[in-house]
PDB file of N, CA and C in Angstrom:
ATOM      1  N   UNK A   1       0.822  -1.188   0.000  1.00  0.00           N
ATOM      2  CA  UNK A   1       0.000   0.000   0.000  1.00  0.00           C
ATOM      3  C   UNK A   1       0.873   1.263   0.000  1.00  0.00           C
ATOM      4  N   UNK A   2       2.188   1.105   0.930  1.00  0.00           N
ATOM      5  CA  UNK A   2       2.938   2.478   0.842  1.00  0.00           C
ATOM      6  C   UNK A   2       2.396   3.348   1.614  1.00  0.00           C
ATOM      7  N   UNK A   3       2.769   4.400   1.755  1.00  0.00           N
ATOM      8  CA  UNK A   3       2.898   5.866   2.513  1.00  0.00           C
ATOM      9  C   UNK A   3       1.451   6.492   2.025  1.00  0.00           C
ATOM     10  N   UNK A   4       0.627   7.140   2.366  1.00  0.00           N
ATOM     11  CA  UNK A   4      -1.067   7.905   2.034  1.00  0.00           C
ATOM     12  C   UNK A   4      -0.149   9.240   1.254  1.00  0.00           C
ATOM     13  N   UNK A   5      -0.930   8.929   0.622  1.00  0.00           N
ATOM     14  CA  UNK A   5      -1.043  11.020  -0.459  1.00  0.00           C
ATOM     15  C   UNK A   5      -0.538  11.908   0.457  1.00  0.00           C
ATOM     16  N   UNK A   6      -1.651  12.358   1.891  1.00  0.00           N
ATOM     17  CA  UNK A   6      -0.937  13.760   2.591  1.00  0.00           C
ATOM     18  C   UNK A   6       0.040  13.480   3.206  1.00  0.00           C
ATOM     19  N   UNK A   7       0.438  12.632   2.928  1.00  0.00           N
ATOM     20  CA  UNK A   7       2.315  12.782   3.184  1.00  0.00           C
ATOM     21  C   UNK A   7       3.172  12.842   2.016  1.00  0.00           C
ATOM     22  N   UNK A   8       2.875  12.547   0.984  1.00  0.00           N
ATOM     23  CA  UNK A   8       3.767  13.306  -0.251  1.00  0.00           C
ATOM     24  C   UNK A   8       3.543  13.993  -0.702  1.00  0.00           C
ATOM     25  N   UNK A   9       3.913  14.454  -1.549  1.00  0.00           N
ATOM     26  CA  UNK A   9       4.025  15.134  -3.379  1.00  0.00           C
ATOM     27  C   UNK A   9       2.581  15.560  -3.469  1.00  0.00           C
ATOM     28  N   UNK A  10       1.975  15.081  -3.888  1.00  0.00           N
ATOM     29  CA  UNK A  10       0.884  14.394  -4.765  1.00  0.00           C
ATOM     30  C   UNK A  10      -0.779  14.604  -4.162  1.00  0.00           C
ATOM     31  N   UNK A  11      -0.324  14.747  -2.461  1.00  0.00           N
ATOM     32  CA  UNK A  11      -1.719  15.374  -1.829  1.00  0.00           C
ATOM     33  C   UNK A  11      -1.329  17.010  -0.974  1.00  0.00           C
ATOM     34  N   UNK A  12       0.261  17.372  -1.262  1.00  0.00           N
ATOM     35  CA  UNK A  12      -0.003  18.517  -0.740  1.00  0.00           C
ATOM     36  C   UNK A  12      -0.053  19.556  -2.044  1.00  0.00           C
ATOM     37  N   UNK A  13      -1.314  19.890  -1.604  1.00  0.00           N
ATOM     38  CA  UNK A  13      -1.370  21.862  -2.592  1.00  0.00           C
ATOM     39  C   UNK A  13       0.012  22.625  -2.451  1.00  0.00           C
ATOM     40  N   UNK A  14       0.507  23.284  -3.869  1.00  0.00           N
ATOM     41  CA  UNK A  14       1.941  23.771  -4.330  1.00  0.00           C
ATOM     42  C   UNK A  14       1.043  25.276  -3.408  1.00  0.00           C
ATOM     43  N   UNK A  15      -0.020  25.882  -3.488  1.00  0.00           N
ATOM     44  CA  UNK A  15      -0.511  26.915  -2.403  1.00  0.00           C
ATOM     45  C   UNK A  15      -0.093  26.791  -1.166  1.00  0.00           C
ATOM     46  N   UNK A  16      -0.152  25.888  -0.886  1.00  0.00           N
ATOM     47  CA  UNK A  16       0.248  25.271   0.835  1.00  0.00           C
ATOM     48  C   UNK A  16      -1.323  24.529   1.362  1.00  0.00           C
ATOM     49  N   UNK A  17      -0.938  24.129   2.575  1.00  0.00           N
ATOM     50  CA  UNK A  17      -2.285  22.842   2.698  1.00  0.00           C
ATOM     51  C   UNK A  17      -2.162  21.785   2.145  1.00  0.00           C
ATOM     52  N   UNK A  18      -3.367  20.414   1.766  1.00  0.00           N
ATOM     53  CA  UNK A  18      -3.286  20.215   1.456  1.00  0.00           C
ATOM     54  C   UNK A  18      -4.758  20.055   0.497  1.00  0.00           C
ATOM     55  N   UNK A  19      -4.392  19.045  -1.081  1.00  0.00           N
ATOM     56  CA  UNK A  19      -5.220  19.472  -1.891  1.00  0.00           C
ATOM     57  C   UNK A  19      -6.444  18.312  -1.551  1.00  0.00           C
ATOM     58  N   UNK A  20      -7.675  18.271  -2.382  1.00  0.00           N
ATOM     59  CA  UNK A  20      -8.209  17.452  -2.151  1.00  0.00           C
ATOM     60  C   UNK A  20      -8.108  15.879  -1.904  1.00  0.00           C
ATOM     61  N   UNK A  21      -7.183  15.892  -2.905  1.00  0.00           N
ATOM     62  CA  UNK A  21      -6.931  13.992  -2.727  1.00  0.00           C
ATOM     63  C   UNK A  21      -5.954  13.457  -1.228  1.00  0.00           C
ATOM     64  N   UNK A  22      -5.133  14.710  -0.884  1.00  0.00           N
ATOM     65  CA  UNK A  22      -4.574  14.765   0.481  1.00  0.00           C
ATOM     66  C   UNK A  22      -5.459  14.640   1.529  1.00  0.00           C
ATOM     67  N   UNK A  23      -6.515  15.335   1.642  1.00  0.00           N
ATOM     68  CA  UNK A  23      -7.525  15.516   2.625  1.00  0.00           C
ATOM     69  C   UNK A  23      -8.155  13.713   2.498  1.00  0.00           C
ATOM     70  N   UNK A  24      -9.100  13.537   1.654  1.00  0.00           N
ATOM     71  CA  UNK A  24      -9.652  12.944   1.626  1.00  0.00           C
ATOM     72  C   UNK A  24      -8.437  11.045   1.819  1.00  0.00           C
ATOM     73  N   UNK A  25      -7.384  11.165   1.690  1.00  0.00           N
ATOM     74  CA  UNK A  25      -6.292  10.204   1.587  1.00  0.00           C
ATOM     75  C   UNK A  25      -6.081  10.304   3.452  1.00  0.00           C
ATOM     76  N   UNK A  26      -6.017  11.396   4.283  1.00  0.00           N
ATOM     77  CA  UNK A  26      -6.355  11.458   5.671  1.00  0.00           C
ATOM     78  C   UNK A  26      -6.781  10.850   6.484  1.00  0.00           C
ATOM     79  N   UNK A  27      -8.443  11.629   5.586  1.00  0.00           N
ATOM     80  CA  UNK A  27      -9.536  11.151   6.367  1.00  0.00           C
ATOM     81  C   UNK A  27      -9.983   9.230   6.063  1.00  0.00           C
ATOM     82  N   UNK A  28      -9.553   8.635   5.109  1.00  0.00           N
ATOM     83  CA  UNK A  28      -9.383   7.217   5.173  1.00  0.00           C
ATOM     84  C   UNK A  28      -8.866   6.685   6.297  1.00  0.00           C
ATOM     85  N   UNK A  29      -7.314   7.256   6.451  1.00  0.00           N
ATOM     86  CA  UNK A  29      -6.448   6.984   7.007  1.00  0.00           C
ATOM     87  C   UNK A  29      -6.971   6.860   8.533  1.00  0.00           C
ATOM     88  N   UNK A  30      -7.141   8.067   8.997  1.00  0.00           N
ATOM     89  CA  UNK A  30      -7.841   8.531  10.413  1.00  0.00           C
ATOM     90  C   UNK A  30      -8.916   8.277  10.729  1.00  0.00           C
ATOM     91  N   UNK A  31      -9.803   6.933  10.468  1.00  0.00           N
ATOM     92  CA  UNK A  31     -11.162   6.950  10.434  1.00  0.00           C
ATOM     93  C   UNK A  31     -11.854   7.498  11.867  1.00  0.00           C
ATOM     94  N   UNK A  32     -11.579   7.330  12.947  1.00  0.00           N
ATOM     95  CA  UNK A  32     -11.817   7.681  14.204  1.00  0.00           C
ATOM     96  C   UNK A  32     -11.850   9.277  14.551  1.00  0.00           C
ATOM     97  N   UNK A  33     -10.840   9.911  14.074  1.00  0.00           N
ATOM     98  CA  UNK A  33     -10.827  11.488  14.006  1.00  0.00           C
ATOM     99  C   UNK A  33     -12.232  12.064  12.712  1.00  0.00           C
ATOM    100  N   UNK A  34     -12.238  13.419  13.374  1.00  0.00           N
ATOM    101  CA  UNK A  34     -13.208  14.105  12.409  1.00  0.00           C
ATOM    102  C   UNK A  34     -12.632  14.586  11.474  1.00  0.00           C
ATOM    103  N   UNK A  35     -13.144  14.503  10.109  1.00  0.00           N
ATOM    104  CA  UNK A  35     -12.585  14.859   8.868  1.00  0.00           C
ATOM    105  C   UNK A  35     -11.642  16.139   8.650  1.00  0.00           C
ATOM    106  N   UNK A  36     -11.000  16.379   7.869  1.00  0.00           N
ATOM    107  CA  UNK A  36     -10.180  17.484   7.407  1.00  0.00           C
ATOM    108  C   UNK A  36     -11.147  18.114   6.357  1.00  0.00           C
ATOM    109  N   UNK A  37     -11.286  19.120   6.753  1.00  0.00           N
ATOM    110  CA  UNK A  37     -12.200  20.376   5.677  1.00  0.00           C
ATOM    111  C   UNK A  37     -10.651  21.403   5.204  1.00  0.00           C
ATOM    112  N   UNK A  38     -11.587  21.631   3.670  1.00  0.00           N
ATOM    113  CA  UNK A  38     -10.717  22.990   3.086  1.00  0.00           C
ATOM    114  C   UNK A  38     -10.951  24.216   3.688  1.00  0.00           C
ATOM    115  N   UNK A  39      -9.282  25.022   3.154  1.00  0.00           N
ATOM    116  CA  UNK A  39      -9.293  26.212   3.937  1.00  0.00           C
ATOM    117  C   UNK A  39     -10.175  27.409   4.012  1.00  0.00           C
ATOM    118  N   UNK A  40     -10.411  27.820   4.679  1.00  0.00           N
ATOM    119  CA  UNK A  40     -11.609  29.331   4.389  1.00  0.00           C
ATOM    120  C   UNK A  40     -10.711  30.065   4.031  1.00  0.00           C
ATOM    121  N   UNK A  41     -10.837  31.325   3.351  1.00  0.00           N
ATOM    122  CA  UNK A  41     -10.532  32.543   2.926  1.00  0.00           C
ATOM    123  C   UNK A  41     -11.533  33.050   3.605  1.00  0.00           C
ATOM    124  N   UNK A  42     -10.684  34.547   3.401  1.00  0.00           N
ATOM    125  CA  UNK A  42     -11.331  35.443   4.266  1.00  0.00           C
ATOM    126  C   UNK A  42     -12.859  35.888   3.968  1.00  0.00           C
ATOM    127  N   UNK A  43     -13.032  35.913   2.451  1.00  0.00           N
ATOM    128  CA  UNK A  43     -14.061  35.974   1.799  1.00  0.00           C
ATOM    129  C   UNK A  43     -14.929  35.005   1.929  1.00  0.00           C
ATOM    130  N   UNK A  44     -14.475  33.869   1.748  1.00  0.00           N
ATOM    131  CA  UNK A  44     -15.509  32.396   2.226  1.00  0.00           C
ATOM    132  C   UNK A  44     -16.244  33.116   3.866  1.00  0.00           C
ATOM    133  N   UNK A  45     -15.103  33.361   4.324  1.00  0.00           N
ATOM    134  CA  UNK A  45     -15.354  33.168   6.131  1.00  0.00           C
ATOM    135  C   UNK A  45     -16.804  34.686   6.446  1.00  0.00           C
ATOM    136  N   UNK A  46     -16.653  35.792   5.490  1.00  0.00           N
ATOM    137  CA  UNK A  46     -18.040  36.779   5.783  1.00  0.00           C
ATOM    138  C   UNK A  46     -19.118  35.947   5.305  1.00  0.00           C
ATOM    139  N   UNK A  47     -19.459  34.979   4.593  1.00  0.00           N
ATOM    140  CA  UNK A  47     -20.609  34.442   4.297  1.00  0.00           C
ATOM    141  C   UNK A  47     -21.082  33.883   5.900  1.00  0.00           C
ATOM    142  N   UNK A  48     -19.922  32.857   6.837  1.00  0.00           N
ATOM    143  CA  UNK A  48     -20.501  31.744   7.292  1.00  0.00           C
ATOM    144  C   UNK A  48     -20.024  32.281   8.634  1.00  0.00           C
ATOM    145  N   UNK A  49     -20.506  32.543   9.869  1.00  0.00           N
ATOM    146  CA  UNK A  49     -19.907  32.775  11.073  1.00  0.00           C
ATOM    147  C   UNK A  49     -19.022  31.815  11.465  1.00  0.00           C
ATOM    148  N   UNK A  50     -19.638  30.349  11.161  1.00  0.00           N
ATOM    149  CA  UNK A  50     -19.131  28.807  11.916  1.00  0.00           C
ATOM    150  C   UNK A  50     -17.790  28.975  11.105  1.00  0.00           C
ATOM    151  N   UNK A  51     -17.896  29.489   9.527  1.00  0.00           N
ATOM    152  CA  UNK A  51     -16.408  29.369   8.998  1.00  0.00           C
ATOM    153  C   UNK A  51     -15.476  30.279   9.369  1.00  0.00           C
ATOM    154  N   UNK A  52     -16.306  31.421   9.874  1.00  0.00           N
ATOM    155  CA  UNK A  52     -15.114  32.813  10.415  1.00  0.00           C
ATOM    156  C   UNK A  52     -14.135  31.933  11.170  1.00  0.00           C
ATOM    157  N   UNK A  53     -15.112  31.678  12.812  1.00  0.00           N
ATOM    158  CA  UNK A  53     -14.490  31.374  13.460  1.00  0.00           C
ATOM    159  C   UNK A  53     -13.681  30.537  13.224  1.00  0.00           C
ATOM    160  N   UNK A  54     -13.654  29.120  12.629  1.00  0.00           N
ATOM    161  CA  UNK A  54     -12.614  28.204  12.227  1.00  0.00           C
ATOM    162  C   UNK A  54     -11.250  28.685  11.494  1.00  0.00           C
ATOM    163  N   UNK A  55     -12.004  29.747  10.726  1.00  0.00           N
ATOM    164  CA  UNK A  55     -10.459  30.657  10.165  1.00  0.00           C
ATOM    165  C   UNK A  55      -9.963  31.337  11.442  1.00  0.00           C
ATOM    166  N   UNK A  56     -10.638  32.176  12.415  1.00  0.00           N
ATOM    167  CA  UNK A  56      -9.563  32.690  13.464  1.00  0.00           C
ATOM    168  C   UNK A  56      -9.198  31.643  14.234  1.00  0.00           C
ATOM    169  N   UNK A  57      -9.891  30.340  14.598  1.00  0.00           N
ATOM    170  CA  UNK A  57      -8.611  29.746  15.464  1.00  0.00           C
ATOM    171  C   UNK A  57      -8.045  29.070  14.862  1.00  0.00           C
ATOM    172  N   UNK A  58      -7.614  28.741  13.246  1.00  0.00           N
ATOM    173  CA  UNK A  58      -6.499  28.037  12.731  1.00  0.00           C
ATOM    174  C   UNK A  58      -5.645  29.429  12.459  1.00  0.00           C
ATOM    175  N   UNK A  59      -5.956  30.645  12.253  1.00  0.00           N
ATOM    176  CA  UNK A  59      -4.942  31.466  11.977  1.00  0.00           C
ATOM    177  C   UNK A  59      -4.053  31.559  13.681  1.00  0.00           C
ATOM    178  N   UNK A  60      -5.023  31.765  14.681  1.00  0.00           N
ATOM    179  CA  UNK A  60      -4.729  32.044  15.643  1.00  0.00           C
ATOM    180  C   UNK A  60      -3.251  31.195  16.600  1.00  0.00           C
ATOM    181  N   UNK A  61      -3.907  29.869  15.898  1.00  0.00           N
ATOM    182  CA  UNK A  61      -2.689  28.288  16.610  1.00  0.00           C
ATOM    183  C   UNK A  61      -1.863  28.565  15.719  1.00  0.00           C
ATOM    184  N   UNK A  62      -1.524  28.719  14.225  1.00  0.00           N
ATOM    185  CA  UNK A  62      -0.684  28.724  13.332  1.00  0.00           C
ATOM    186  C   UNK A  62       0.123  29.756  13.699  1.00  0.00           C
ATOM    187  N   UNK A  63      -0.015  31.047  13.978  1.00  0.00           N
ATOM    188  CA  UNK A  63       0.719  32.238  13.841  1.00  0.00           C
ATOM    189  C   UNK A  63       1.894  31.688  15.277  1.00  0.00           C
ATOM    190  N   UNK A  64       0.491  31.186  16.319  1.00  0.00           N
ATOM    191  CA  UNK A  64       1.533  30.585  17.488  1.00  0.00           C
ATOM    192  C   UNK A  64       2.463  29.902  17.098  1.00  0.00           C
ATOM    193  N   UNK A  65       2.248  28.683  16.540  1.00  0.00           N
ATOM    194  CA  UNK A  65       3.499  27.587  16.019  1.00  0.00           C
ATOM    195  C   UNK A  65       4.715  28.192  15.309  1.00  0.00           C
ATOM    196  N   UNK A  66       4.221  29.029  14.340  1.00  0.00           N
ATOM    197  CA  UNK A  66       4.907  29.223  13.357  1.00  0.00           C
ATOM    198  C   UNK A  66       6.339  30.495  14.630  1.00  0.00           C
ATOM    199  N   UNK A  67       5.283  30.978  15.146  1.00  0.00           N
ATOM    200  CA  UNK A  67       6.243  32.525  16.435  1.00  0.00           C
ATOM    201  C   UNK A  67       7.451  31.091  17.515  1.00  0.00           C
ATOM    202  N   UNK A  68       6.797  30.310  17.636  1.00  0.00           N
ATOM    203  CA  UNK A  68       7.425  29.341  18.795  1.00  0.00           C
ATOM    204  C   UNK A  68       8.024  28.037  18.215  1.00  0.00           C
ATOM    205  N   UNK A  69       7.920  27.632  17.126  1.00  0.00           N
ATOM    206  CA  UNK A  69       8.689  26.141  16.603  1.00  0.00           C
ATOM    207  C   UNK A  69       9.417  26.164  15.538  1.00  0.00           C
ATOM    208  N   UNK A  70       9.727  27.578  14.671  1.00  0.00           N
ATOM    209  CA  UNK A  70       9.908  28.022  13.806  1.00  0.00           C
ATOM    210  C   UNK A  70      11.357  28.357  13.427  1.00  0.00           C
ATOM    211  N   UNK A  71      12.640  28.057  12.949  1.00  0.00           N
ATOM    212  CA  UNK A  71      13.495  29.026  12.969  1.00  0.00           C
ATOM    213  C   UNK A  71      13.127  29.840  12.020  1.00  0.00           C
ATOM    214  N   UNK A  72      14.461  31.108  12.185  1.00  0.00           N
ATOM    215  CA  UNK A  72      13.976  32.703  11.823  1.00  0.00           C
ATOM    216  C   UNK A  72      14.747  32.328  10.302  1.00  0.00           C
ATOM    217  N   UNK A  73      14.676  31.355   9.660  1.00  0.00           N
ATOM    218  CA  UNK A  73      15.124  31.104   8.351  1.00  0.00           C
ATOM    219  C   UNK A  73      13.525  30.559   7.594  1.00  0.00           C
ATOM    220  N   UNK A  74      13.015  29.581   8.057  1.00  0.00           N
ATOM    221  CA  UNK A  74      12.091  29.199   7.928  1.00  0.00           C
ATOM    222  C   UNK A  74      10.648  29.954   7.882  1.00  0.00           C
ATOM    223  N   UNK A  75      10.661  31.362   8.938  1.00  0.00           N
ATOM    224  CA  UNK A  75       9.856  31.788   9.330  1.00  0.00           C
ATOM    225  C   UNK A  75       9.710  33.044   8.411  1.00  0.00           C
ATOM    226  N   UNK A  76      10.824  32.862   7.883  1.00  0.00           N
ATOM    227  CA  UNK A  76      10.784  34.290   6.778  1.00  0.00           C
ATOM    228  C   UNK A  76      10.840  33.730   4.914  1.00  0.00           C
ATOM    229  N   UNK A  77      10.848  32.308   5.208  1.00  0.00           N
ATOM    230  CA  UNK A  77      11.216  32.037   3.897  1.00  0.00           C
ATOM    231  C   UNK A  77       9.476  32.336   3.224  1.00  0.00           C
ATOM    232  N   UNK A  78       9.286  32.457   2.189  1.00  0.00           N
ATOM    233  CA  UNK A  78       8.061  32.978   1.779  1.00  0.00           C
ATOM    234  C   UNK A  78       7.241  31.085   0.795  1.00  0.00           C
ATOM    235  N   UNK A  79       8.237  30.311   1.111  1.00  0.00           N
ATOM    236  CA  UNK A  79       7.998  29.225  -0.111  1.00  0.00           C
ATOM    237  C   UNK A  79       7.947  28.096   1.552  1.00  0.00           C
ATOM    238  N   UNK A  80       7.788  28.320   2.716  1.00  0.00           N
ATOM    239  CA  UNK A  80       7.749  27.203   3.702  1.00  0.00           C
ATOM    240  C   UNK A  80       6.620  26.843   3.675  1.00  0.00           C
ATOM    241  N   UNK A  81       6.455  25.680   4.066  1.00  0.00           N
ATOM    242  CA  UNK A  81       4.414  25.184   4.069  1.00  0.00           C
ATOM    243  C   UNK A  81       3.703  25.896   5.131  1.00  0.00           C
ATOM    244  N   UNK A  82       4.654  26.313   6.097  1.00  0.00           N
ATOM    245  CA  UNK A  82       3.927  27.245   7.482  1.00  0.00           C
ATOM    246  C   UNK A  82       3.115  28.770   6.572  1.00  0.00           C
ATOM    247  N   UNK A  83       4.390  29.065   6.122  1.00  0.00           N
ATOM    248  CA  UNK A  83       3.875  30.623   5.187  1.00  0.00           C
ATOM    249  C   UNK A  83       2.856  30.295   4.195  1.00  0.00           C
ATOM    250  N   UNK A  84       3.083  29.204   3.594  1.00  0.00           N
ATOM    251  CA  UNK A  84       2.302  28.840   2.500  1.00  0.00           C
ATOM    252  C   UNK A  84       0.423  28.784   3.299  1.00  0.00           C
ATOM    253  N   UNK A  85       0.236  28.208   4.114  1.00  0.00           N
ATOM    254  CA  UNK A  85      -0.658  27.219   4.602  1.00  0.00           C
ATOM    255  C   UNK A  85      -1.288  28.426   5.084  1.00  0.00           C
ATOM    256  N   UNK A  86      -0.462  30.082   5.864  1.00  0.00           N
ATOM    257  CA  UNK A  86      -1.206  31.069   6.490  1.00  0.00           C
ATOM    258  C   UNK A  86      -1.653  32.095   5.602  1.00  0.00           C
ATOM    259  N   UNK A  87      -0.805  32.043   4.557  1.00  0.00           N
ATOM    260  CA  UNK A  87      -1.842  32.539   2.782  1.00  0.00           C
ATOM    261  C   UNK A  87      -2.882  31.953   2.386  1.00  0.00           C
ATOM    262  N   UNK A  88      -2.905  30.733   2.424  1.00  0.00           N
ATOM    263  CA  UNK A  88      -4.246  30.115   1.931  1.00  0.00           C
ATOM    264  C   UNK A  88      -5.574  30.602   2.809  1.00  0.00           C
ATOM    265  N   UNK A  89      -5.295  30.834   4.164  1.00  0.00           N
ATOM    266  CA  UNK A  89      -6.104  30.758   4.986  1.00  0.00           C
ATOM    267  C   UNK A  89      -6.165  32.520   5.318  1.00  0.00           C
ATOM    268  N   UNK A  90      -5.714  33.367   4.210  1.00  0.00           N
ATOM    269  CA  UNK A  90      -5.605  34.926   4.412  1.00  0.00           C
ATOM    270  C   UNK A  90      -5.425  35.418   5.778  1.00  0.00           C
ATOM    271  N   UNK A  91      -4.017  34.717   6.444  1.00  0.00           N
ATOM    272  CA  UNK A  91      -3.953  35.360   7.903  1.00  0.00           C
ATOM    273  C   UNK A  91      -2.871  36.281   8.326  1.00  0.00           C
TER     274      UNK A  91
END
């Protein structure tokens, strides 16, 4: 069977995140956990309150990780999946 999609190539989005076949290659994987949903934009997030909020507390934990686990090479590179992943999610 090998290694699932969101761990290679092939299920992470070149945007950052990951793309659909990543998500859904996951949620196989993890049957017990609750699914992986796509990212909100900021624009998605004024339609839906339930989606605002999910965008402020993934921007909110991310900005943490990225301030505290991060080196200052990584944290500035503009092509890292951390930077990548807090564009997708307009934070």
């Amino acid at each position: 069977m090998g290694t699932e999609a969101w761990t290679r190539k092939e299920g992470q989005n070149p945007e950052g995140g990951l793309n659909a076949r990543g998500r859904r290659s996951y949620n196989r994987a993890n049957p017990g956990k609750p699914g992986l949903k796509p990212p909100v934009s900021a624009r998605q997030a004024k339609k839906s309150p339930k989606d605002a909020a999910r965008r402020k507390s993934f921007c909110a934990r991310m900005m943490g990780h990225k301030r505290r686990n991060t080196s200052a090479k990584t944290a500035n590179d503009p092509n890292s999946r951390i930077n990548k992943a807090l564009r997708k999610w307009d934070c």
